[in-house]
C-alpha atoms as a PDB file:
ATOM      1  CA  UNK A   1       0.000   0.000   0.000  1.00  0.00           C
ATOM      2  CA  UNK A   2       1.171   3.546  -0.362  1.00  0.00           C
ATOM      3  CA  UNK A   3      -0.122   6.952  -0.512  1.00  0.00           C
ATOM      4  CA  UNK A   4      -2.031   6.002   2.823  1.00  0.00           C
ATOM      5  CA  UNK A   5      -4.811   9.345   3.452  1.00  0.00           C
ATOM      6  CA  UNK A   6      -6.618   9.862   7.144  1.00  0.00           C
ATOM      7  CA  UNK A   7      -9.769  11.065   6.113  1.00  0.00           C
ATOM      8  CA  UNK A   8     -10.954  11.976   9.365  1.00  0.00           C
ATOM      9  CA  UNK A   9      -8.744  12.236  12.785  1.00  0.00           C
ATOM     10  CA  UNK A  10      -9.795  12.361  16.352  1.00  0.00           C
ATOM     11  CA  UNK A  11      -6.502  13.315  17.852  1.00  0.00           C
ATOM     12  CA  UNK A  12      -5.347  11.522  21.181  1.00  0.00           C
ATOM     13  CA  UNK A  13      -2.805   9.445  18.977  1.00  0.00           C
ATOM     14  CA  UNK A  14      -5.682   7.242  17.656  1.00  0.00           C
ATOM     15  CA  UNK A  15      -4.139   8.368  14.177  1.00  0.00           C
ATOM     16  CA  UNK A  16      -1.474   7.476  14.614  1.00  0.00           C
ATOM     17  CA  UNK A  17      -2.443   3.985  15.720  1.00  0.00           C
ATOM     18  CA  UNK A  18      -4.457   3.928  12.735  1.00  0.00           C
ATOM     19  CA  UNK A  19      -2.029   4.285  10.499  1.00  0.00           C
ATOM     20  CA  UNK A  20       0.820   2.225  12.128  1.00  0.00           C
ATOM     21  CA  UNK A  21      -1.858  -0.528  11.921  1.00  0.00           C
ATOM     22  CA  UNK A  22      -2.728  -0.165   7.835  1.00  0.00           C
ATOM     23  CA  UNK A  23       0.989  -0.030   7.936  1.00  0.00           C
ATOM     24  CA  UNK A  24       1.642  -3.339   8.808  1.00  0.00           C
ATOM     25  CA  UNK A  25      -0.662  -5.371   6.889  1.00  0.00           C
ATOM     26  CA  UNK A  26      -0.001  -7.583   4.603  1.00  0.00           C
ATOM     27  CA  UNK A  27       0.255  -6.097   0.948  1.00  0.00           C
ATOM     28  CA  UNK A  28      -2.827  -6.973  -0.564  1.00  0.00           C
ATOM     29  CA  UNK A  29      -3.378  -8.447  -3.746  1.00  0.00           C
ATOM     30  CA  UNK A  30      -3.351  -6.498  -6.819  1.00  0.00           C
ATOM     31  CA  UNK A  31      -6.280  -6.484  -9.142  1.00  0.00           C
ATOM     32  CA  UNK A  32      -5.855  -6.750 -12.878  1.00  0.00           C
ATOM     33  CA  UNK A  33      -8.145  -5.538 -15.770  1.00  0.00           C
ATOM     34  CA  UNK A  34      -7.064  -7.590 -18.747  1.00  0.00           C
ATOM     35  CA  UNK A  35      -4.597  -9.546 -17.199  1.00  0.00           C
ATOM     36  CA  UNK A  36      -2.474  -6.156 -16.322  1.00  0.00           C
ATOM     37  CA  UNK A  37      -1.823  -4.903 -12.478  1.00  0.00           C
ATOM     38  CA  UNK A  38      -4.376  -1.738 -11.663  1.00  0.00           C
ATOM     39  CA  UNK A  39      -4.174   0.986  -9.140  1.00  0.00           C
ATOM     40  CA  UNK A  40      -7.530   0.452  -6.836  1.00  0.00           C
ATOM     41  CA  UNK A  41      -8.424   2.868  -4.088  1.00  0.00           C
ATOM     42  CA  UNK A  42      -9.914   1.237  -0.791  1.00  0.00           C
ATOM     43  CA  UNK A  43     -11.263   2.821   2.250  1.00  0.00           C
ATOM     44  CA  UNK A  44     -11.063   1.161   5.157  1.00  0.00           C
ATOM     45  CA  UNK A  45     -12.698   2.076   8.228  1.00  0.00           C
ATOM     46  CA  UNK A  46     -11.554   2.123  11.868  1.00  0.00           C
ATOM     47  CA  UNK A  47     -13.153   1.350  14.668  1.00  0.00           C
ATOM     48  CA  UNK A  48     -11.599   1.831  18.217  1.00  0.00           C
ATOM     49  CA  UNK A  49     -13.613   0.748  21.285  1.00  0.00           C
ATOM     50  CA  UNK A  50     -12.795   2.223  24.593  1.00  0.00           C
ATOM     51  CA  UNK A  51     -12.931   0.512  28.156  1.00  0.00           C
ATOM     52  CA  UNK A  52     -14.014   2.823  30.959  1.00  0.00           C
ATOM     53  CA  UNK A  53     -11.548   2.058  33.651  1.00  0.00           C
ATOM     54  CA  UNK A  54     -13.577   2.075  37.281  1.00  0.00           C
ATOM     55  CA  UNK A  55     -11.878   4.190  39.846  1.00  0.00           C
ATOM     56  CA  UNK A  56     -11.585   3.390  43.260  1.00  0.00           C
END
């Protein structure tokens, strides 16, 4: 993958957890039109759950 866009941030470094985790993937399969490699644009959304932590 490259040229790798946030298309919306929430700050708090879940960007940047984002993005190191698109980073290491796998490269993904190219597709091919005619038997020859093409550029394909994917969006891939992101979903973070948070944990409240109880305080005592």
């Amino acid at each position: 993958m490259k040229d790798i866009k946030v298309l919306r941030s929430f700050g708090g470094g879940y960007t940047e957890e984002a993005l190191r985790v698109i980073k290491s993937m796998e490269d993904w399969c190219s597709r091919k039109n005619n038997g020859i490699p093409v550029a394909v644009r994917y969006s891939v959304p992101i979903k973070f759950t948070l944990k409240q932590v109880k305080s005592e």
